[in-house]
Protein backbone atom coordinates (compact mmCIF):
# COMPACT_ATOMS: atom_id res chain seq x y z
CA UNK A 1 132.27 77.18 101.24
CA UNK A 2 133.94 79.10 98.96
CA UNK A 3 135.23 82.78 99.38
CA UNK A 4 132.50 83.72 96.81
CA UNK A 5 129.72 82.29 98.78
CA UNK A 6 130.78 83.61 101.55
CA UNK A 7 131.12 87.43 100.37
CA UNK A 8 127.65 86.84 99.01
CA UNK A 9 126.43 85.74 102.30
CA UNK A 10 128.04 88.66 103.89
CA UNK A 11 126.61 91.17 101.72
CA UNK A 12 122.94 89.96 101.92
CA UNK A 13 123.29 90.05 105.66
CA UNK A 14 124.11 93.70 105.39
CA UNK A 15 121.24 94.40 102.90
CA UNK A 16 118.70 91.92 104.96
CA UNK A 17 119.98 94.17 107.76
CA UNK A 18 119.92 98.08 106.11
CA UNK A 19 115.80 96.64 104.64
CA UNK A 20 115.18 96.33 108.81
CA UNK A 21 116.91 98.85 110.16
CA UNK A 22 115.11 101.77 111.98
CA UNK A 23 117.90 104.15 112.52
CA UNK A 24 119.18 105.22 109.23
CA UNK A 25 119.90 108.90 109.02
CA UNK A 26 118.10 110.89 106.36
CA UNK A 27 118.43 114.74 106.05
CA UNK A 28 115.49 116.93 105.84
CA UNK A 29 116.17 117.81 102.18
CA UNK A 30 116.28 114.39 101.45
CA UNK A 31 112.69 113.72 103.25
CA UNK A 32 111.45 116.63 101.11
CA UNK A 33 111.82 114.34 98.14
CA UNK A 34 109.20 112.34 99.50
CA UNK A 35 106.15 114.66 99.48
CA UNK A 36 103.97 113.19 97.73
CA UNK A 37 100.10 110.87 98.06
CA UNK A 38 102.79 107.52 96.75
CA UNK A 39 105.07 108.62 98.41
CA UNK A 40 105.01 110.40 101.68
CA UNK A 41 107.47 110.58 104.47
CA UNK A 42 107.64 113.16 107.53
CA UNK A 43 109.60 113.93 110.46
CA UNK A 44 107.93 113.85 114.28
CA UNK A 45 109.78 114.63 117.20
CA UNK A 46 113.31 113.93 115.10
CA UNK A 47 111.93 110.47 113.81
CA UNK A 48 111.64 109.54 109.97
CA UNK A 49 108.53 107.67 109.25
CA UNK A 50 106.92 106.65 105.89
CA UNK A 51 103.32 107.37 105.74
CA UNK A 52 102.30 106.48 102.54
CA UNK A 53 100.06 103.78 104.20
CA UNK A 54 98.65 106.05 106.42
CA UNK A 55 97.27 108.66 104.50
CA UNK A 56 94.77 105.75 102.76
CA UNK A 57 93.65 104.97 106.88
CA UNK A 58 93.83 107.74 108.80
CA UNK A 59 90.95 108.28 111.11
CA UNK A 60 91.03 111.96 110.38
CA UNK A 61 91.38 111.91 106.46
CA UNK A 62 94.37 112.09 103.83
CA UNK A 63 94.54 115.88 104.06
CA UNK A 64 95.66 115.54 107.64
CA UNK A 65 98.80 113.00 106.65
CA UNK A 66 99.38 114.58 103.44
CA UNK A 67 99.60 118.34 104.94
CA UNK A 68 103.21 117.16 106.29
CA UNK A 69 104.75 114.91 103.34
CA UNK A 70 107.95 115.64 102.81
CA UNK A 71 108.27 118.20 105.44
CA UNK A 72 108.36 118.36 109.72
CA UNK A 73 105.00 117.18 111.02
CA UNK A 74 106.30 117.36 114.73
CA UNK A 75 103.78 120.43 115.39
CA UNK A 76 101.07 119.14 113.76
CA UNK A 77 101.15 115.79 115.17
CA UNK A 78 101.83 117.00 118.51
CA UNK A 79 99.15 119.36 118.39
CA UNK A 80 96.54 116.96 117.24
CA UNK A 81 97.69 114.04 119.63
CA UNK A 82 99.59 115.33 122.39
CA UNK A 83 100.83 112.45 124.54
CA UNK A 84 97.70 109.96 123.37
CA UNK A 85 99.81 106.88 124.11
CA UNK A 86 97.85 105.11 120.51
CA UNK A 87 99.29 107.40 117.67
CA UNK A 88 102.83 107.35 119.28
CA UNK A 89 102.84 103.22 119.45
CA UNK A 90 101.10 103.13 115.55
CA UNK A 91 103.57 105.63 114.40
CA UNK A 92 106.40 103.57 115.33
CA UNK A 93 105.13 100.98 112.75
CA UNK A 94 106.25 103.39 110.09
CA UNK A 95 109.61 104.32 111.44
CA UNK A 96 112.59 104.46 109.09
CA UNK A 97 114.85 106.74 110.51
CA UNK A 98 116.03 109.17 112.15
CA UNK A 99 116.24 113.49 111.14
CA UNK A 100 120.12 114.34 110.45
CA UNK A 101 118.60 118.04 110.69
């Protein structure tokens, strides 16, 4: 192999890797950024997750998800669905973070 291959192989390891990873750190003004129906994150309980998805399946309507786009949704979502053990395992499908706050 030559060292050009190889640096390319590096590098899309470490992109492969960042598109997976679940602990990236994002700030809350740049989660703000995302507060919209295409394009909706939130934070819960210090956790980054993109709901975009979500707010097209959610048993309890869009309103609910897109109420806390681009903003804290811990309260909210802790209110509604206290330690329900469902939510917390679905939510984790949309997990790509983790709050800098």
């Amino acid at each position: 192999m030559t060292i050009i291959k190889i640096v390319f192989v590096i590098i899309l390891i470490y992109v492969v890797s960042l598109l997976f990873q679940k602990n990236r750190y994002y700030s809350a003004a740049y989660i703000a950024k995302h507060s919209t129906p295409g394009d909706c994150w939130t934070i819960v309980n210090g956790k980054v997750y993109n709901v975009t998805q979500l707010t097209k399946t959610h048993s309890g309507g869009p309103e609910s998800i897109l109420s806390v786009c681009g903003k804290d949704g811990s309260n909210i979502f802790n209110g509604r669905h206290g330690k329900e053990s469902f939510p917390q395992s679905e939510m984790e499908t949309f997990k790509i973070g983790v709050s800098t706050k």
